[in-house]
C-alpha atoms as a PDB file:
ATOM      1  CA  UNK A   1      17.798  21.785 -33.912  1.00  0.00           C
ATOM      2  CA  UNK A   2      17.428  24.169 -31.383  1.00  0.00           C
ATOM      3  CA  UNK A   3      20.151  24.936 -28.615  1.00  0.00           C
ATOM      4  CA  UNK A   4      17.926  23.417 -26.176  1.00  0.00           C
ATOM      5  CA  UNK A   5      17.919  20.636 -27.597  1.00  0.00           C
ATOM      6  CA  UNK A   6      21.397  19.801 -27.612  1.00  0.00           C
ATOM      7  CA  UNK A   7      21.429  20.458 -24.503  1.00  0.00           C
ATOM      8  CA  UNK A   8      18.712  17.866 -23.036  1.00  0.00           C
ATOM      9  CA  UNK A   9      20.172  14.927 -21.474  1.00  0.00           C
ATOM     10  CA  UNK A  10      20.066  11.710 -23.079  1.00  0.00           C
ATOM     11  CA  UNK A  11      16.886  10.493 -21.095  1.00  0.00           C
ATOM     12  CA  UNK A  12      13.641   9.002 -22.580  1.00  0.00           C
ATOM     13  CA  UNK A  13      10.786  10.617 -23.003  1.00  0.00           C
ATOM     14  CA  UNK A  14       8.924  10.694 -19.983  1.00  0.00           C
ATOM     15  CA  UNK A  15       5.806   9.090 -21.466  1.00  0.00           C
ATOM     16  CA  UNK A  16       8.427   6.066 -21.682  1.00  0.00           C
ATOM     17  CA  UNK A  17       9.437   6.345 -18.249  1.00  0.00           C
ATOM     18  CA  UNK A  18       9.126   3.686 -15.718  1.00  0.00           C
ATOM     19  CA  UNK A  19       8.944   5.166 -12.692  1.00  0.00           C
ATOM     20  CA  UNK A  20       6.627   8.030 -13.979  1.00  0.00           C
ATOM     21  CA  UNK A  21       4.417   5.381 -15.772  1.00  0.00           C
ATOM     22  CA  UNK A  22       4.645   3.521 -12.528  1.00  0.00           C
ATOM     23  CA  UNK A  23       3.456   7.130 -10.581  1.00  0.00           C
ATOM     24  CA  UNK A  24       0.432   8.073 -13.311  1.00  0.00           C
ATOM     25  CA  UNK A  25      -1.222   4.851 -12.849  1.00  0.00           C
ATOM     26  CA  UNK A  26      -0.776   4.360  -9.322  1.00  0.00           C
ATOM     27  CA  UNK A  27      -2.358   7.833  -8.897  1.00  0.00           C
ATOM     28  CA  UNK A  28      -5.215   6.901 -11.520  1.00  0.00           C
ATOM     29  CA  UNK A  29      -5.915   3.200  -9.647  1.00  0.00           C
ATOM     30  CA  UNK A  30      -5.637   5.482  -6.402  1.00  0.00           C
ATOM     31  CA  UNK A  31      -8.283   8.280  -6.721  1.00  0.00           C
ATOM     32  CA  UNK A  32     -11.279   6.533  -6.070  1.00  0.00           C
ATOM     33  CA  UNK A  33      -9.432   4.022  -3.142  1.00  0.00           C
ATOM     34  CA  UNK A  34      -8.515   7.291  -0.832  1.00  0.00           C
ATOM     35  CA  UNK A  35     -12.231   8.779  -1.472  1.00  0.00           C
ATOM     36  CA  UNK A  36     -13.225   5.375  -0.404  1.00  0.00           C
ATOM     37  CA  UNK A  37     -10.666   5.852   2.748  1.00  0.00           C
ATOM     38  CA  UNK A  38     -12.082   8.951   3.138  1.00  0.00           C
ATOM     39  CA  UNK A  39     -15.938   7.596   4.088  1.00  0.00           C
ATOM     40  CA  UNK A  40     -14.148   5.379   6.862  1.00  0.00           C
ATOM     41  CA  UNK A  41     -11.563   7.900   7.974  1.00  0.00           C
ATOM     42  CA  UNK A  42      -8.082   5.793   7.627  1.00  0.00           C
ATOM     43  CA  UNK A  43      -5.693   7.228   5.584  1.00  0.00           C
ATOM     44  CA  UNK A  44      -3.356   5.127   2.524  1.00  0.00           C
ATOM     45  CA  UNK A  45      -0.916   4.023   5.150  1.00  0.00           C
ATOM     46  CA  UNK A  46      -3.095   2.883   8.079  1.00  0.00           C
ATOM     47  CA  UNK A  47      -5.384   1.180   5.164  1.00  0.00           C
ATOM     48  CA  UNK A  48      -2.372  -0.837   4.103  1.00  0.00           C
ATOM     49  CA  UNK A  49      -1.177  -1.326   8.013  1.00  0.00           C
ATOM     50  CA  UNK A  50      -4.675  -3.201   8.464  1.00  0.00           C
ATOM     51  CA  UNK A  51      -4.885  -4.782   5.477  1.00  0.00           C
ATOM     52  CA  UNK A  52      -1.663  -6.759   6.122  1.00  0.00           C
ATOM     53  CA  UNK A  53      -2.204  -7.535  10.078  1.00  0.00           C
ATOM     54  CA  UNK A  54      -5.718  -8.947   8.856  1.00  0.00           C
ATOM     55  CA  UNK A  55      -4.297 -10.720   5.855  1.00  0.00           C
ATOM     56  CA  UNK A  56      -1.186 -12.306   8.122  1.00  0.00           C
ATOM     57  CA  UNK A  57      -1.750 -12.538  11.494  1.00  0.00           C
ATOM     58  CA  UNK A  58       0.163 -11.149  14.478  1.00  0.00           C
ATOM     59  CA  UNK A  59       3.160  -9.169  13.361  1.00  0.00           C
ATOM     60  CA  UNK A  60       6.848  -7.525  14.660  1.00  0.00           C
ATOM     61  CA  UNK A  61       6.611  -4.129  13.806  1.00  0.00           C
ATOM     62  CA  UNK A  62       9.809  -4.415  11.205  1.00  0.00           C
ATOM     63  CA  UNK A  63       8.012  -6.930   9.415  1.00  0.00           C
ATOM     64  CA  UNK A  64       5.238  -5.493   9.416  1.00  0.00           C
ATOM     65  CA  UNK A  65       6.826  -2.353   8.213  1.00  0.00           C
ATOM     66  CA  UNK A  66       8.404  -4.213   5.337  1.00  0.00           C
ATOM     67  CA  UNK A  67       5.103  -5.606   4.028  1.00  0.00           C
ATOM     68  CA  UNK A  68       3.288  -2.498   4.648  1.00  0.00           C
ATOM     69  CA  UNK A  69       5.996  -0.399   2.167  1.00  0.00           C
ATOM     70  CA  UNK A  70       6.084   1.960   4.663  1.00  0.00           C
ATOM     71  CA  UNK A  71       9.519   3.128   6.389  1.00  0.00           C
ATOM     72  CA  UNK A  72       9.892   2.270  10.244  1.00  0.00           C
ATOM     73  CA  UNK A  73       9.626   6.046  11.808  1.00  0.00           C
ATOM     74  CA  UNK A  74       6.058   6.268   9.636  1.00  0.00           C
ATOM     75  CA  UNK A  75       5.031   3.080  10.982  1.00  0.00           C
ATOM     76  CA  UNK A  76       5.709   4.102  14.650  1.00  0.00           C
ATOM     77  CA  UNK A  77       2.617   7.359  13.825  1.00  0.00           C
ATOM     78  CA  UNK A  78       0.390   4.970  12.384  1.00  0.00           C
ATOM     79  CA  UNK A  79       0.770   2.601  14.993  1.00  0.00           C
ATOM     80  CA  UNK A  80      -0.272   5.036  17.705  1.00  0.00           C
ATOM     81  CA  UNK A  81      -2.710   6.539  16.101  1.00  0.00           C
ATOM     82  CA  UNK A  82      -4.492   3.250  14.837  1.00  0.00           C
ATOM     83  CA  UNK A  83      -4.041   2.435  18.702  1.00  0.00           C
ATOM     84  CA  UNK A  84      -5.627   5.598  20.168  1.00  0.00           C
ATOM     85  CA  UNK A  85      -8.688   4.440  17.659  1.00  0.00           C
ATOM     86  CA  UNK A  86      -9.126   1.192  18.687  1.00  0.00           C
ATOM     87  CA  UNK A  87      -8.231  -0.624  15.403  1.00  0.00           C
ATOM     88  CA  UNK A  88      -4.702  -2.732  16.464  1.00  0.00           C
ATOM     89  CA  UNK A  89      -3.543  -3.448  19.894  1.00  0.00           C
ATOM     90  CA  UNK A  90       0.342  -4.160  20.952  1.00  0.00           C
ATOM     91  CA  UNK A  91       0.833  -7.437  22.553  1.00  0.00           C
ATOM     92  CA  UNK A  92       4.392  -8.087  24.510  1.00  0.00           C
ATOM     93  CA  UNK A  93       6.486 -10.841  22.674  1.00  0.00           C
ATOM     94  CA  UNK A  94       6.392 -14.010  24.191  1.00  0.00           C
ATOM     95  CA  UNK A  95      10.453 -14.121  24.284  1.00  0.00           C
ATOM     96  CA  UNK A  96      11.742 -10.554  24.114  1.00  0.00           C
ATOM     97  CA  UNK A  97      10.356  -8.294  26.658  1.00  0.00           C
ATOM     98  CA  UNK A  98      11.768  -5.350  24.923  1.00  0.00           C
ATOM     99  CA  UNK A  99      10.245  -6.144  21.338  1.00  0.00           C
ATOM    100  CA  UNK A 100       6.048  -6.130  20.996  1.00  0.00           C
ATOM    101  CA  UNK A 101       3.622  -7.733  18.389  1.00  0.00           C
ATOM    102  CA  UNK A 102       1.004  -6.070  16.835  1.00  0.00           C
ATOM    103  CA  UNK A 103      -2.311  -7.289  15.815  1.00  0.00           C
ATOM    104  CA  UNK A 104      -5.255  -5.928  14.156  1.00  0.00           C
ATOM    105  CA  UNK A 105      -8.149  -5.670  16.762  1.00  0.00           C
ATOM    106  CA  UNK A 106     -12.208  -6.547  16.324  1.00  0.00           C
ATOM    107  CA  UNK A 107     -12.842  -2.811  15.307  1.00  0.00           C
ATOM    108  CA  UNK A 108      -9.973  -3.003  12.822  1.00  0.00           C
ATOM    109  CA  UNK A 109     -11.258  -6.238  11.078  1.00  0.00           C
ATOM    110  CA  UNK A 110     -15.264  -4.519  11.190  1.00  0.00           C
ATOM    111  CA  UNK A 111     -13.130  -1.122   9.440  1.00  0.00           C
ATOM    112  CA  UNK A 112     -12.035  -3.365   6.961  1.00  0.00           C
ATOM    113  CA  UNK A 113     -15.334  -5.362   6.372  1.00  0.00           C
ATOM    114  CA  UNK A 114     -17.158  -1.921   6.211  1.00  0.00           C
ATOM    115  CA  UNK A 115     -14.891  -0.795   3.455  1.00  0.00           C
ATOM    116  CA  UNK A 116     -14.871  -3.975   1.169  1.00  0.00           C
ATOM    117  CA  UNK A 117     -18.039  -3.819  -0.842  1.00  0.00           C
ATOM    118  CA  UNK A 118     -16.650  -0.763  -2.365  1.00  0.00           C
ATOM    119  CA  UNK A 119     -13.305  -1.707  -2.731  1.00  0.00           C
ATOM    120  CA  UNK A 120     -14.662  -4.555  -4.641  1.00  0.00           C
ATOM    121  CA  UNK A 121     -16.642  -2.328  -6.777  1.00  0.00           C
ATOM    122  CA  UNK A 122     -13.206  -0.178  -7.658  1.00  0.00           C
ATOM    123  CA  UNK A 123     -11.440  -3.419  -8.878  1.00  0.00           C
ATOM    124  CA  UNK A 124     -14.740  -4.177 -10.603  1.00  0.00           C
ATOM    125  CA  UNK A 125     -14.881  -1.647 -12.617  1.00  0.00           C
ATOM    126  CA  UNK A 126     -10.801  -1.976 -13.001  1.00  0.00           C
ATOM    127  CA  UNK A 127     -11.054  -5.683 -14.410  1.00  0.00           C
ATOM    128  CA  UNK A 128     -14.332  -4.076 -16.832  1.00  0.00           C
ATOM    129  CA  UNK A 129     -12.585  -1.367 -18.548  1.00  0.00           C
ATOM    130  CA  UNK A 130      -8.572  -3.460 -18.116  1.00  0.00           C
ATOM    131  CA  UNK A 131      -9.757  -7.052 -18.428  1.00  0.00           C
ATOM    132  CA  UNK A 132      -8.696  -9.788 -15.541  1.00  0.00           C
ATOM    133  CA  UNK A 133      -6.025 -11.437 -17.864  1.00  0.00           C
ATOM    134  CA  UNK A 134      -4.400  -8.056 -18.314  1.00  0.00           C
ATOM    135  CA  UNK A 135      -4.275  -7.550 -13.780  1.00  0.00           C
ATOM    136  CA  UNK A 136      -3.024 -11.066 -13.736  1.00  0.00           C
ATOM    137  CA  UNK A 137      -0.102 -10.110 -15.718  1.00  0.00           C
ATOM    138  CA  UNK A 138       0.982  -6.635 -14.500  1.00  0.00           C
ATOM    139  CA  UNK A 139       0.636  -8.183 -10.969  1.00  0.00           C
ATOM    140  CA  UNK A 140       2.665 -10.481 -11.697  1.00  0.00           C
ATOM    141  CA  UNK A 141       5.652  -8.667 -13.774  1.00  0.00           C
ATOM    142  CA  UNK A 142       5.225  -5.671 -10.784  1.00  0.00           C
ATOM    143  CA  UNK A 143       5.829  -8.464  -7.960  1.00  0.00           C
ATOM    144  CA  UNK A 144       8.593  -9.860 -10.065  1.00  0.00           C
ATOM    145  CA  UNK A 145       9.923  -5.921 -10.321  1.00  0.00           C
ATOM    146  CA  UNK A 146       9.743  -5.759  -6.604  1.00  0.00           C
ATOM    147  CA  UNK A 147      11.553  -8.590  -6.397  1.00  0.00           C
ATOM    148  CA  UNK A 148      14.859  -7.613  -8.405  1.00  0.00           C
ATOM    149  CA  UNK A 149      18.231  -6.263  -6.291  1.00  0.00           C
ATOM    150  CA  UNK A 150      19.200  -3.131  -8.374  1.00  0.00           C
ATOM    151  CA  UNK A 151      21.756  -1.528  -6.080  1.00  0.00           C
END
């Protein structure tokens, strides 16, 4: 054994590692989704931003944050910016004058629409070469992950 390693922290091997298995794949499942972001010119955040206001409805901009997994500051850039482009619109709250909604616009929705026949060829050929029953199940254990309090 080598002084080097007897030195090396008690850690497993990083091919065992959650969160760097967790960061390989999501950079593997994510290289063809930002070239298709690319060809409509929204970046990873603002793709995720519309994808949830579309999917729920009108939103608070906390919430929105939350579902988004983006922090509150990021939101606040994306926000603007998908404003400037036409693709949400801010709405004042109905009982808070100092809070707004947000809500994806017409042009947003057509963005999305635009985009989904090759997002659905991406998952395609994810479900071909993974299988369905496999997605199933590391959606669900991943949403169950998300779901666990470890602080």
């Amino acid at each position: 054994m080598t002084e080097r390693d007897t030195d090396r922290p008690d850690l497993p091997e990083t091919s065992r590692s959650l969160p760097i298995a967790m960061l390989r794949a999501r950079e593997k499942m994510m290289a063809p989704v930002r070239q298709m972001l690319q060809k409509v010119d929204v970046t990873e955040q603002q793709w995720r931003v519309l994808r949830v206001l579309d999917e729920r409805g009108t939103m608070d901009p906390k919430d929105l944050a939350q579902a988004a997994c983006l922090l509150n500051p990021s939101l606040t850039r994306i926000m603007q910016h998908l404003e400037r482009k036409g693709m949400i619109r801010r709405k004042d709250h109905p009982s808070d004058r100092r809070r707004v909604l947000l809500d994806i616009t017409p042009e947003g929705v057509a963005l999305l629409r635009a985009a989904a026949p090759e997002s659905q060829q991406i998952f395609a050929r994810l479900e071909e070469k993974f299988g369905r029953d496999k997605i199933e199940r590391l959606l669900d254990l991943l949403n169950e992950l998300s779901e666990l309090d470890l602080e």
